[in-house]
N, C-alpha and C. Protein backbone atom coordinates (compact mmCIF):
# COMPACT_ATOMS: atom_id res chain seq x y z
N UNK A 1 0.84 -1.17 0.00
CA UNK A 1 0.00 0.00 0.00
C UNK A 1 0.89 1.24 0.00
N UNK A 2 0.92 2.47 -0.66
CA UNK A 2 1.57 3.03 -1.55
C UNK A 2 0.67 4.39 -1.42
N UNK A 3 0.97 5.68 -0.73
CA UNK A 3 0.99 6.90 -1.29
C UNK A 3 1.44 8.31 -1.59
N UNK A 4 1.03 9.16 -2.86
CA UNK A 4 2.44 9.99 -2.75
C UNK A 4 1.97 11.14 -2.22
N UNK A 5 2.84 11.63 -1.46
CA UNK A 5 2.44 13.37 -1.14
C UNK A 5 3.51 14.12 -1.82
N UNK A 6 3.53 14.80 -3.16
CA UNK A 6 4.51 15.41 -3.89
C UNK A 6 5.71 14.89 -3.95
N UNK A 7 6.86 15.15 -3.35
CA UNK A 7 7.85 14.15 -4.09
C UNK A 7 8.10 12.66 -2.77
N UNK A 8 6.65 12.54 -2.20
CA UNK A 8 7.22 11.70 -1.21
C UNK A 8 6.71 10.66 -0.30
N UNK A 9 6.83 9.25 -1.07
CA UNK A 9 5.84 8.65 -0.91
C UNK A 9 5.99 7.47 0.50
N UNK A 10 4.47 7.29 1.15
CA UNK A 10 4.20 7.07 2.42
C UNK A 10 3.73 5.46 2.26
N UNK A 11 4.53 4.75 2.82
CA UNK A 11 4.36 2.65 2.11
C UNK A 11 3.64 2.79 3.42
N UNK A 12 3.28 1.42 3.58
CA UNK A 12 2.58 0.50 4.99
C UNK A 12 3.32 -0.65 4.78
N UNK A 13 3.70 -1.31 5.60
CA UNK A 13 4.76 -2.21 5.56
C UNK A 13 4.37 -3.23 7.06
N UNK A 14 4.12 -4.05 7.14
CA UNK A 14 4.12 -5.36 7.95
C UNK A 14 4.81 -6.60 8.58
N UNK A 15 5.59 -6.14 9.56
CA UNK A 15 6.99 -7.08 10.14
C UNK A 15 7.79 -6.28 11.03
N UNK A 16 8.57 -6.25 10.95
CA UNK A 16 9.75 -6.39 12.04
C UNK A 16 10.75 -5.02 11.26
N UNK A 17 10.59 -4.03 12.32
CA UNK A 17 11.17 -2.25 11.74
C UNK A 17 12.30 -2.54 11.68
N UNK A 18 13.39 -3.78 12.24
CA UNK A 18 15.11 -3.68 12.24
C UNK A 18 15.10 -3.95 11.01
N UNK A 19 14.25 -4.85 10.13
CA UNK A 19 14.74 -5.32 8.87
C UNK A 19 15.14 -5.11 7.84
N UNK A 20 14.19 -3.00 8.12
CA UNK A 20 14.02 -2.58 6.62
C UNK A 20 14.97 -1.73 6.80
N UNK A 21 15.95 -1.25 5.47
CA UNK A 21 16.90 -1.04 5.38
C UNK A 21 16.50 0.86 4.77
N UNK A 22 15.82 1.33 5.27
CA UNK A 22 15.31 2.64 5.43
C UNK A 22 16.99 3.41 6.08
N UNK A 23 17.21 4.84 5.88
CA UNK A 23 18.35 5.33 6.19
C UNK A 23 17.96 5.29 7.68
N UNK A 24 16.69 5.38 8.13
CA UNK A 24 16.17 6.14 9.82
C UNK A 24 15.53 4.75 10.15
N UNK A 25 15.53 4.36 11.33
CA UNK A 25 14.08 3.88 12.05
C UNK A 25 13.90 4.44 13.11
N UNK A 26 12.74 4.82 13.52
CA UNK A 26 12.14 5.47 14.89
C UNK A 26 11.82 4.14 15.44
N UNK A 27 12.65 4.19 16.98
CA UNK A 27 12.16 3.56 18.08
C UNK A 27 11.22 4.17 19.02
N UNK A 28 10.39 3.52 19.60
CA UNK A 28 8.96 4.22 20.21
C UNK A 28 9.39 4.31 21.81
N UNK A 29 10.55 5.02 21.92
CA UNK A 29 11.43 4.98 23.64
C UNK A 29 10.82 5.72 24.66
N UNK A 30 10.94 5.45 25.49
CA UNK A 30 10.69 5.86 27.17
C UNK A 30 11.41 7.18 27.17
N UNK A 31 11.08 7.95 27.73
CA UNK A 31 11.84 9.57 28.67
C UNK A 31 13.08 9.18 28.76
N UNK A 32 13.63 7.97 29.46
CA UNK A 32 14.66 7.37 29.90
C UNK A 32 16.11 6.60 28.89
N UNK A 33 15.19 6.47 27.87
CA UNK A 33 15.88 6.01 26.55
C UNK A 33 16.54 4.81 27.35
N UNK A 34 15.97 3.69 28.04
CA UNK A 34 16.49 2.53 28.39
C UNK A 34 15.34 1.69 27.23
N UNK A 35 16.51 0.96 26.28
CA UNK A 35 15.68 -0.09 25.16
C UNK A 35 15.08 -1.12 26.14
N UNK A 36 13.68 -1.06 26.61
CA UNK A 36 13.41 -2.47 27.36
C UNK A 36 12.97 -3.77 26.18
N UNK A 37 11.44 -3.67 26.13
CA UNK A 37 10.70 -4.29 25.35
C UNK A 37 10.50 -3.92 23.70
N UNK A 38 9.49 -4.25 23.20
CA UNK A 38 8.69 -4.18 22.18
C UNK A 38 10.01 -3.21 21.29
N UNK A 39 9.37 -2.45 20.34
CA UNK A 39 9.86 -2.25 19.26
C UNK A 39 11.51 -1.97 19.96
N UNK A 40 11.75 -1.45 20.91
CA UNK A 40 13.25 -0.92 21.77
C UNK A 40 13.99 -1.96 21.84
N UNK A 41 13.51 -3.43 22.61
CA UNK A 41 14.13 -4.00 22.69
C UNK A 41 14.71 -5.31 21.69
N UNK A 42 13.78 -4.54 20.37
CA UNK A 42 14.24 -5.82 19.23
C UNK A 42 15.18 -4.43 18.63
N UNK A 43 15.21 -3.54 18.48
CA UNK A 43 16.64 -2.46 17.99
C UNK A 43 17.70 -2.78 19.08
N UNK A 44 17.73 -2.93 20.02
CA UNK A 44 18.73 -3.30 21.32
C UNK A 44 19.17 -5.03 20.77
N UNK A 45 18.35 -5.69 21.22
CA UNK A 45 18.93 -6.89 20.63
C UNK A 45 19.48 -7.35 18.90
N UNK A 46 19.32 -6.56 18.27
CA UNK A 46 19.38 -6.72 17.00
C UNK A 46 20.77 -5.73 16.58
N UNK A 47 20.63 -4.60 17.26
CA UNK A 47 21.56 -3.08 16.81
C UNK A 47 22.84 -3.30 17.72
N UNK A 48 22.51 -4.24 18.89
CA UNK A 48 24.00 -4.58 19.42
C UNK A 48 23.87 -3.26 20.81
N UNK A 49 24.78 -3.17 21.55
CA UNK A 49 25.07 -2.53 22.78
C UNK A 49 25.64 -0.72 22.46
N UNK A 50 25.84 -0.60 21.28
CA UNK A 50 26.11 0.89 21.19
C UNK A 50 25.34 1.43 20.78
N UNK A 51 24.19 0.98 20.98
CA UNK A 51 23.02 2.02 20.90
C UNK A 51 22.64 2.15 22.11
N UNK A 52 22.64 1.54 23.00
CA UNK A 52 22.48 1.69 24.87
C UNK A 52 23.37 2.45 24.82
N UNK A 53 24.13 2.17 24.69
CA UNK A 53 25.71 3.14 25.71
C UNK A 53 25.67 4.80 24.81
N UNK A 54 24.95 5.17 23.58
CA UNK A 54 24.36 6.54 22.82
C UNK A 54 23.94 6.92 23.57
N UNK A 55 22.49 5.90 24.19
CA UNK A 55 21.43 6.47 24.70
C UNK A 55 21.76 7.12 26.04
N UNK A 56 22.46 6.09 26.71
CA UNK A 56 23.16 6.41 28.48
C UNK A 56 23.95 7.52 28.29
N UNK A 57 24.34 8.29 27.33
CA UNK A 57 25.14 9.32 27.52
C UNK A 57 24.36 10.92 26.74
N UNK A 58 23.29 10.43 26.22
CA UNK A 58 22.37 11.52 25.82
C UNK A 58 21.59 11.82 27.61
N UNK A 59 21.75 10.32 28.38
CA UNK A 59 20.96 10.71 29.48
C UNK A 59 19.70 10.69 29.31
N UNK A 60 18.40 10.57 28.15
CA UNK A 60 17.05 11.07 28.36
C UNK A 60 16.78 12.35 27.72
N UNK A 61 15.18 12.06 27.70
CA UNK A 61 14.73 13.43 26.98
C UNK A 61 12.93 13.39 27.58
N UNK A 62 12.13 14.39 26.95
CA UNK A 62 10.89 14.66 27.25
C UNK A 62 10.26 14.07 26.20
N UNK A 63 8.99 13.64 26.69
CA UNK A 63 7.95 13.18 25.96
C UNK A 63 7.80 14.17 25.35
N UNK A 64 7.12 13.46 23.72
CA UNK A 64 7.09 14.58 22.99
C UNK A 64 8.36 14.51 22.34
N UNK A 65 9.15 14.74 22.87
CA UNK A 65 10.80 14.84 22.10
C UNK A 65 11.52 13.72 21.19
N UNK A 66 12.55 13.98 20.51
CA UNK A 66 13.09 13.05 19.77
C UNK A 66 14.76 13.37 19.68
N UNK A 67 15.36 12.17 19.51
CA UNK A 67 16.59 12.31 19.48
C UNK A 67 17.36 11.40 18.65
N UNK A 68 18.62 11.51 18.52
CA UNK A 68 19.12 10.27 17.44
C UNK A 68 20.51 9.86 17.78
N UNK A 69 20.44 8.10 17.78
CA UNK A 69 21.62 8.01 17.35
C UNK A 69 22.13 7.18 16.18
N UNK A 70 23.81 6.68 16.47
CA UNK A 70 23.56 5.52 15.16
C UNK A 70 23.18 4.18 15.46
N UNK A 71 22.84 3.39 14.48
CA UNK A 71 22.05 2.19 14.31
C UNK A 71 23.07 1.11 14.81
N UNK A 72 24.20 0.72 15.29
CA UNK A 72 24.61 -0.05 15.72
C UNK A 72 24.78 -1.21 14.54
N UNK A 73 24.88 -2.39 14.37
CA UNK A 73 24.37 -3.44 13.29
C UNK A 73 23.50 -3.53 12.61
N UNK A 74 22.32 -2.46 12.45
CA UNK A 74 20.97 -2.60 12.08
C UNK A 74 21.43 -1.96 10.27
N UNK A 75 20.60 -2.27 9.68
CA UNK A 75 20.82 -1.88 8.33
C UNK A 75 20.50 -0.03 7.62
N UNK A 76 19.58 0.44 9.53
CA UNK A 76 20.12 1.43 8.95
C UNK A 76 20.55 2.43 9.17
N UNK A 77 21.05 3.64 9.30
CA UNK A 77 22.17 4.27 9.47
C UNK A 77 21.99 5.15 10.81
N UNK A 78 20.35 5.40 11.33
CA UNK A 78 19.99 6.08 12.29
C UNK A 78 18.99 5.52 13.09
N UNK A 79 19.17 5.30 14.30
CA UNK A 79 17.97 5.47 14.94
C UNK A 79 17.25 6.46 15.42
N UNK A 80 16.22 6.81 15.61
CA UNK A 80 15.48 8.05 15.94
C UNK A 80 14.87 7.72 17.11
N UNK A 81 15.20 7.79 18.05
CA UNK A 81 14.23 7.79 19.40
C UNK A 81 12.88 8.60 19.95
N UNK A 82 11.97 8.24 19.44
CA UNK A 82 11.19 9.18 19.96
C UNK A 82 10.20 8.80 20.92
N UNK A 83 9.87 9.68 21.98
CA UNK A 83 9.40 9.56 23.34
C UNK A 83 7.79 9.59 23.34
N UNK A 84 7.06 8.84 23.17
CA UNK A 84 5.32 9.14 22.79
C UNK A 84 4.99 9.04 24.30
N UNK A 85 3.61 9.42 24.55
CA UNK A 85 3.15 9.45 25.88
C UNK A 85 2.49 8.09 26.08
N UNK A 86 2.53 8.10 27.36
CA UNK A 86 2.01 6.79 28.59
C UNK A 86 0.39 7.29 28.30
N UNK A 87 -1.09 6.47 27.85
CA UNK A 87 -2.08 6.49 27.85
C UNK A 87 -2.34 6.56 29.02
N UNK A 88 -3.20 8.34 28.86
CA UNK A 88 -3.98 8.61 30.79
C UNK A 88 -2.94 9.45 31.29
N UNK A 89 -1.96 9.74 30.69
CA UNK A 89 -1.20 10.49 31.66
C UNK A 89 -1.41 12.41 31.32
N UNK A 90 -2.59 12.65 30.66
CA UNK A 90 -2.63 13.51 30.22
C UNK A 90 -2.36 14.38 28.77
N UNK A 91 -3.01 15.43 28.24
CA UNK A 91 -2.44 15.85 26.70
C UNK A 91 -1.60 14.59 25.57
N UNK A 92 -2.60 13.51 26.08
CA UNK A 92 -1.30 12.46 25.02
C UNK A 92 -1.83 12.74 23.43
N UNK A 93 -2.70 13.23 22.96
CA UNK A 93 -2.94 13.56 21.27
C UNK A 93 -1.41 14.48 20.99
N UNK A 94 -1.69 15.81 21.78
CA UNK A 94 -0.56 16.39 21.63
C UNK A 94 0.81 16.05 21.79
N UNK A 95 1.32 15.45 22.68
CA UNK A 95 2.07 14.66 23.48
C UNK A 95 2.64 13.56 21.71
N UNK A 96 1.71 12.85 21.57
CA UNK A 96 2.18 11.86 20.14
C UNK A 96 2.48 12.53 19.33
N UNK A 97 1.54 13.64 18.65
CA UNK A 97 1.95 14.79 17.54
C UNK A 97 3.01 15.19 17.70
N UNK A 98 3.84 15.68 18.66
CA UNK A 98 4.72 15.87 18.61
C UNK A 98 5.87 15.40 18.64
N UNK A 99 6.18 13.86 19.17
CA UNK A 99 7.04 12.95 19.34
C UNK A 99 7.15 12.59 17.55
N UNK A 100 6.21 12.18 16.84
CA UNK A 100 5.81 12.03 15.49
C UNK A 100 6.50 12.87 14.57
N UNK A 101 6.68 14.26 14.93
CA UNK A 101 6.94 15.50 14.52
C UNK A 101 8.22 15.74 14.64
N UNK A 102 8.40 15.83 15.73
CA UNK A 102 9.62 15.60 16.24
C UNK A 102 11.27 14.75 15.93
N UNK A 103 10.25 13.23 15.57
CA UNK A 103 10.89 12.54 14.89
C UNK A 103 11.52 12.39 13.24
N UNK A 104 10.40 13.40 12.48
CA UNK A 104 10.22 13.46 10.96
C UNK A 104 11.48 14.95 11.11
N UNK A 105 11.33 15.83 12.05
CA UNK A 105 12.20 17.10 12.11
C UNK A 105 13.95 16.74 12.20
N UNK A 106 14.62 15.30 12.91
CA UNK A 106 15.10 14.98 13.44
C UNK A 106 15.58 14.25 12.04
N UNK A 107 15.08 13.37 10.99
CA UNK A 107 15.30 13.02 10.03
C UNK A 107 15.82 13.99 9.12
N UNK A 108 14.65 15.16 9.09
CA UNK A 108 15.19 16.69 8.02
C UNK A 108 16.66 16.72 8.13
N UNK A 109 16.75 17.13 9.40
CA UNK A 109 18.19 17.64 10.05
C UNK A 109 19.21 16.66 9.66
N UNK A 110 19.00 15.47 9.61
CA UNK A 110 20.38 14.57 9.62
C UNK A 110 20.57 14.32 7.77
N UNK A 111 19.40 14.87 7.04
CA UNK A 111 18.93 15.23 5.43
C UNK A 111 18.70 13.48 5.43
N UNK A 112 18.21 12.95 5.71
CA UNK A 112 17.63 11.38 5.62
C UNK A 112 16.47 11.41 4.75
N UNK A 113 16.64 10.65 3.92
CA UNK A 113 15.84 10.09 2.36
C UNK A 113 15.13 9.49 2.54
N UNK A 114 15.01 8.60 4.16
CA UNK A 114 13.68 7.41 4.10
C UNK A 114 13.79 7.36 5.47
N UNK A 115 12.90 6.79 6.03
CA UNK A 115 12.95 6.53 7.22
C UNK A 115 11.26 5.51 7.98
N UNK A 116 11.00 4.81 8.50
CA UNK A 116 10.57 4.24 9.36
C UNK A 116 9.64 4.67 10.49
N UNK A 117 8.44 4.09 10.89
CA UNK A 117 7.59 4.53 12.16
C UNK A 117 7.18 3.71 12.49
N UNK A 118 7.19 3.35 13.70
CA UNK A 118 6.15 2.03 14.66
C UNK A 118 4.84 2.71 15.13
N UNK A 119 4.29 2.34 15.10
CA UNK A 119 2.91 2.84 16.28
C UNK A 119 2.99 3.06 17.14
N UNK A 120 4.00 4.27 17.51
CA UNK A 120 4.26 4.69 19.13
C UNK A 120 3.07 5.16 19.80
N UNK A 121 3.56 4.36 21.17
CA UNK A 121 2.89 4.83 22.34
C UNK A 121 1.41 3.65 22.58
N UNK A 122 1.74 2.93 21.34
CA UNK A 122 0.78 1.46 21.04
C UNK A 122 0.84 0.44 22.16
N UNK A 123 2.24 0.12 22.41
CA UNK A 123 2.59 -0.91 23.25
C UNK A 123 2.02 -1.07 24.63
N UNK A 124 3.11 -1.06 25.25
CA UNK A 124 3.03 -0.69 26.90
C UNK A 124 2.59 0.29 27.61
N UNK A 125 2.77 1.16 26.41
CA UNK A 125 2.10 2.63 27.12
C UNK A 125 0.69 2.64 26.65
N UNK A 126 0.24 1.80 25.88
CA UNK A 126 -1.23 1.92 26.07
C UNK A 126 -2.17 2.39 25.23
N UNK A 127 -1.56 3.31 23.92
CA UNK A 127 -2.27 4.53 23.29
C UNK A 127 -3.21 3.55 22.55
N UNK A 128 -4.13 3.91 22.35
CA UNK A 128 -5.23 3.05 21.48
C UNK A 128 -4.77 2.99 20.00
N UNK A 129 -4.63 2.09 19.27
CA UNK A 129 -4.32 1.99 17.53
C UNK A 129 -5.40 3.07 17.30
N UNK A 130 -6.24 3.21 17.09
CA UNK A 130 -7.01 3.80 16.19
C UNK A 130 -6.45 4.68 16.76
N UNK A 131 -6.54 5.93 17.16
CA UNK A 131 -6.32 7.02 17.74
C UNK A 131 -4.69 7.71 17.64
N UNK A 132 -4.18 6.54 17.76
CA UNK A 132 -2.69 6.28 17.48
C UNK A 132 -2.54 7.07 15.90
N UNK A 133 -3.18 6.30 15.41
CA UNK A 133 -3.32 5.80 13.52
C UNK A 133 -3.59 7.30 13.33
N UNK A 134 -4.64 7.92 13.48
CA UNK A 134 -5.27 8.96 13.15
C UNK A 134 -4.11 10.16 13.52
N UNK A 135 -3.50 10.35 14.45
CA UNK A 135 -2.75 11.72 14.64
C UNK A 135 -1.60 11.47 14.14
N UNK A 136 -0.77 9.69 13.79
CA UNK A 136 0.31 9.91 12.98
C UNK A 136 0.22 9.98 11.69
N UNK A 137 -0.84 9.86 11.16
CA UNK A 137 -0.58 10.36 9.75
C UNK A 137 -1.15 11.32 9.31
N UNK A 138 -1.89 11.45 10.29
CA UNK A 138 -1.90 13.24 9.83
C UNK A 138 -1.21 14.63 10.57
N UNK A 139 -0.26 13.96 11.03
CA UNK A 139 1.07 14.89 11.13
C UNK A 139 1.91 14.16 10.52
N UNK A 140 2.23 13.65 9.96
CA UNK A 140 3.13 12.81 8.26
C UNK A 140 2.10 14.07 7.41
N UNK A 141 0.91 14.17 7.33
CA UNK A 141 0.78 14.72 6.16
C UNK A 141 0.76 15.99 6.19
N UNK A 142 0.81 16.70 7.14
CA UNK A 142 0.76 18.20 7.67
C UNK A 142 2.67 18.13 7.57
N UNK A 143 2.92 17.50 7.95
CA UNK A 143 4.66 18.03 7.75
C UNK A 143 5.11 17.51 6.03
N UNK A 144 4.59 17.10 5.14
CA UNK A 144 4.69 16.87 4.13
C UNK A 144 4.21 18.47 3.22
N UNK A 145 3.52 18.91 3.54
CA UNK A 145 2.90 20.62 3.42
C UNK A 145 4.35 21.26 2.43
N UNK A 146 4.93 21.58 3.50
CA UNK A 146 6.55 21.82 3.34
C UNK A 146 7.54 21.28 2.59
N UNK A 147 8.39 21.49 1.60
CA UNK A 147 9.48 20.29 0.90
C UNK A 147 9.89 19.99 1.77
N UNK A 148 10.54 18.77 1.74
CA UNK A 148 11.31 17.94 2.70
C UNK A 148 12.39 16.75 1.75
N UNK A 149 13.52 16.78 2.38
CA UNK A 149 14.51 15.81 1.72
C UNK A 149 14.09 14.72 1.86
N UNK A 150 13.05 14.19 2.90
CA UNK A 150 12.27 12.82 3.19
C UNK A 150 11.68 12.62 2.07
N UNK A 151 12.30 11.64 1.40
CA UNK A 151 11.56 10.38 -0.38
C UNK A 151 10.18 9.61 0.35
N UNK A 152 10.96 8.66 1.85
CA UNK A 152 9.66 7.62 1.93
C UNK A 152 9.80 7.71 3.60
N UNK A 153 8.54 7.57 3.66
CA UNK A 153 7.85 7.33 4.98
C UNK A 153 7.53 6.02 5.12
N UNK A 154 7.83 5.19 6.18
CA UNK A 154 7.20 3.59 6.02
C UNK A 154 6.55 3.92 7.40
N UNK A 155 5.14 3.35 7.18
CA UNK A 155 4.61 3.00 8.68
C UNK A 155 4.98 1.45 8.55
N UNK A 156 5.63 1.18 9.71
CA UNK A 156 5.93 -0.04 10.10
C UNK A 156 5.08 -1.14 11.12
N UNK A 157 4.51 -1.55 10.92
CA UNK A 157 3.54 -2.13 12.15
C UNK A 157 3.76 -3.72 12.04
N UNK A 158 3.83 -4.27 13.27
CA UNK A 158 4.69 -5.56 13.34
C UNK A 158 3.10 -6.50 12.92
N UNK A 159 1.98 -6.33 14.10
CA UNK A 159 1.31 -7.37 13.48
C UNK A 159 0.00 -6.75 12.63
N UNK A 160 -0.48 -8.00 12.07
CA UNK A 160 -1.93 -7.22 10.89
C UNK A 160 -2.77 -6.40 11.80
N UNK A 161 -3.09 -6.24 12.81
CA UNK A 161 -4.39 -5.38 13.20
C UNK A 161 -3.96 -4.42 13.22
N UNK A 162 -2.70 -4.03 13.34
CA UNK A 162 -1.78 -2.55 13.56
C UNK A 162 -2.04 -1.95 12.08
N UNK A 163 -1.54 -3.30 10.98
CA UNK A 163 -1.64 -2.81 9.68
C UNK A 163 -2.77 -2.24 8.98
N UNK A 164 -4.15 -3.06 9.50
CA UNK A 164 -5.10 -2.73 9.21
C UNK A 164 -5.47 -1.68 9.37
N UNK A 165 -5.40 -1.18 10.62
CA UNK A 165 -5.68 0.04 11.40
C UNK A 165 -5.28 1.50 10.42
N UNK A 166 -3.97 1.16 10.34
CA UNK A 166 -2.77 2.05 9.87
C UNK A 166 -3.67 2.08 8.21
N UNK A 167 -3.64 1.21 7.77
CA UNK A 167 -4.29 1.15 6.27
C UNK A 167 -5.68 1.58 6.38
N UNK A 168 -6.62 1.26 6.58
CA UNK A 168 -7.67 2.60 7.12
C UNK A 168 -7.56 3.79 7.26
N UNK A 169 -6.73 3.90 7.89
CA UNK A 169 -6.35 5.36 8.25
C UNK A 169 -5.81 6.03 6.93
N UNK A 170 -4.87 5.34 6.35
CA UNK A 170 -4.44 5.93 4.96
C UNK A 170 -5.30 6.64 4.15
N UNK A 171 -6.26 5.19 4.12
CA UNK A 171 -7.24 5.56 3.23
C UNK A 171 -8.02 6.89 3.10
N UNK A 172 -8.84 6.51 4.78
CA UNK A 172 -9.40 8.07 4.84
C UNK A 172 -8.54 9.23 4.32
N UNK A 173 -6.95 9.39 4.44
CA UNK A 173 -6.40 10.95 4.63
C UNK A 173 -6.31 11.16 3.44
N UNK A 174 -5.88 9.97 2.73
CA UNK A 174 -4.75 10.28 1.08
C UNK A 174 -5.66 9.83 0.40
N UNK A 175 -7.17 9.07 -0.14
CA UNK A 175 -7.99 8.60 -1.18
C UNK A 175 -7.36 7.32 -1.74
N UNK A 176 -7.24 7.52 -2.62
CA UNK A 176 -6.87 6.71 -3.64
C UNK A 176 -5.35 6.29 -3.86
N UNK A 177 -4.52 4.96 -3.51
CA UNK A 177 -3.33 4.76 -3.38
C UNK A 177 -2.51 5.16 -4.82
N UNK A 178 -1.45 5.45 -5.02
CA UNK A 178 -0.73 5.37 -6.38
C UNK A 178 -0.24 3.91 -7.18
């Protein structure tokens, strides 16, 4: 599933975010930037130990925020950490928009051609898919507004209901796929 926003087109993709060989992947990290579980702890086990020891010396950041380092063994050249909110803990629409945002700003800067998204804030923290679905791609498409050196956007979602979700959501924003 396939669409373009001017020079820059937005896939849906189904599996496992270490695999794809995108220049960026966004990990969906804690304040704390400790890789535990879910999407963190398959970039940790997969990207090798110097992406912990990045993270332990950035120290942390704010929800909402994003940060980067390099990919360790992973195929691709950046990781993007970004911090989505804990469901219930308050302002989390805003709170995701901006981690989302944050993360796509963080790509600009490093001039990255492709890059990767999980369904942050899906996991452990709780955020509902649908709801999830709905504010990340339409801040993908509100920051698309603007040129951007970003070619491809992949939403990455490990299992089908994520995909589904995510593909729905497409549908509604962008119409008709390319």
């Amino acid at each position: 599933m396939e669409y373009k926003v001017g020079k820059t087109v937005i896939r849906l993709y189904q599996g496992d975010i270490t695999e794809l060989d995108t220049e960026a992947i966004v990990n969906a990290a804690n304040a704390s930037l400790i890789l535990g579980g879910g999407v963190a702890g398959a970039i940790r086990r997969k990207g090798g130990p110097s992406i912990q020891e990045e993270c332990n010396k950035i120290g942390g950041t704010m929800v909402g925020e994003a940060v980067v380092t390099s990919a360790g063994n992973l195929k691709a050249k950046y990781v993007i950490h970004a911090v989505g909110p804990r469901y219930g803990e308050g302002n989390e629409d805003e709170k995701l928009e901006n981690a989302t945002l944050n993360a796509l700003k963080r790509a600009q800067e490093k001039r990255v051609r492709s890059i990767a998204l999980p369904a942050i804030s899906t996991g452990i923290f709780g955020f509902p898919l649908e709801r999830a679905a709905k504010i990340m791609v339409e801040t993908v498409k509100d920051f698309l507004v603007i040129p951007s050196p970003v070619r491809l956007i992949v939403f990455a979602l490990f299992d089908k209901e994520a995909y589904d979700i995510f593909a729905q959501e497409l549908k509604k924003q962008f119409g008709k796929e390319v």
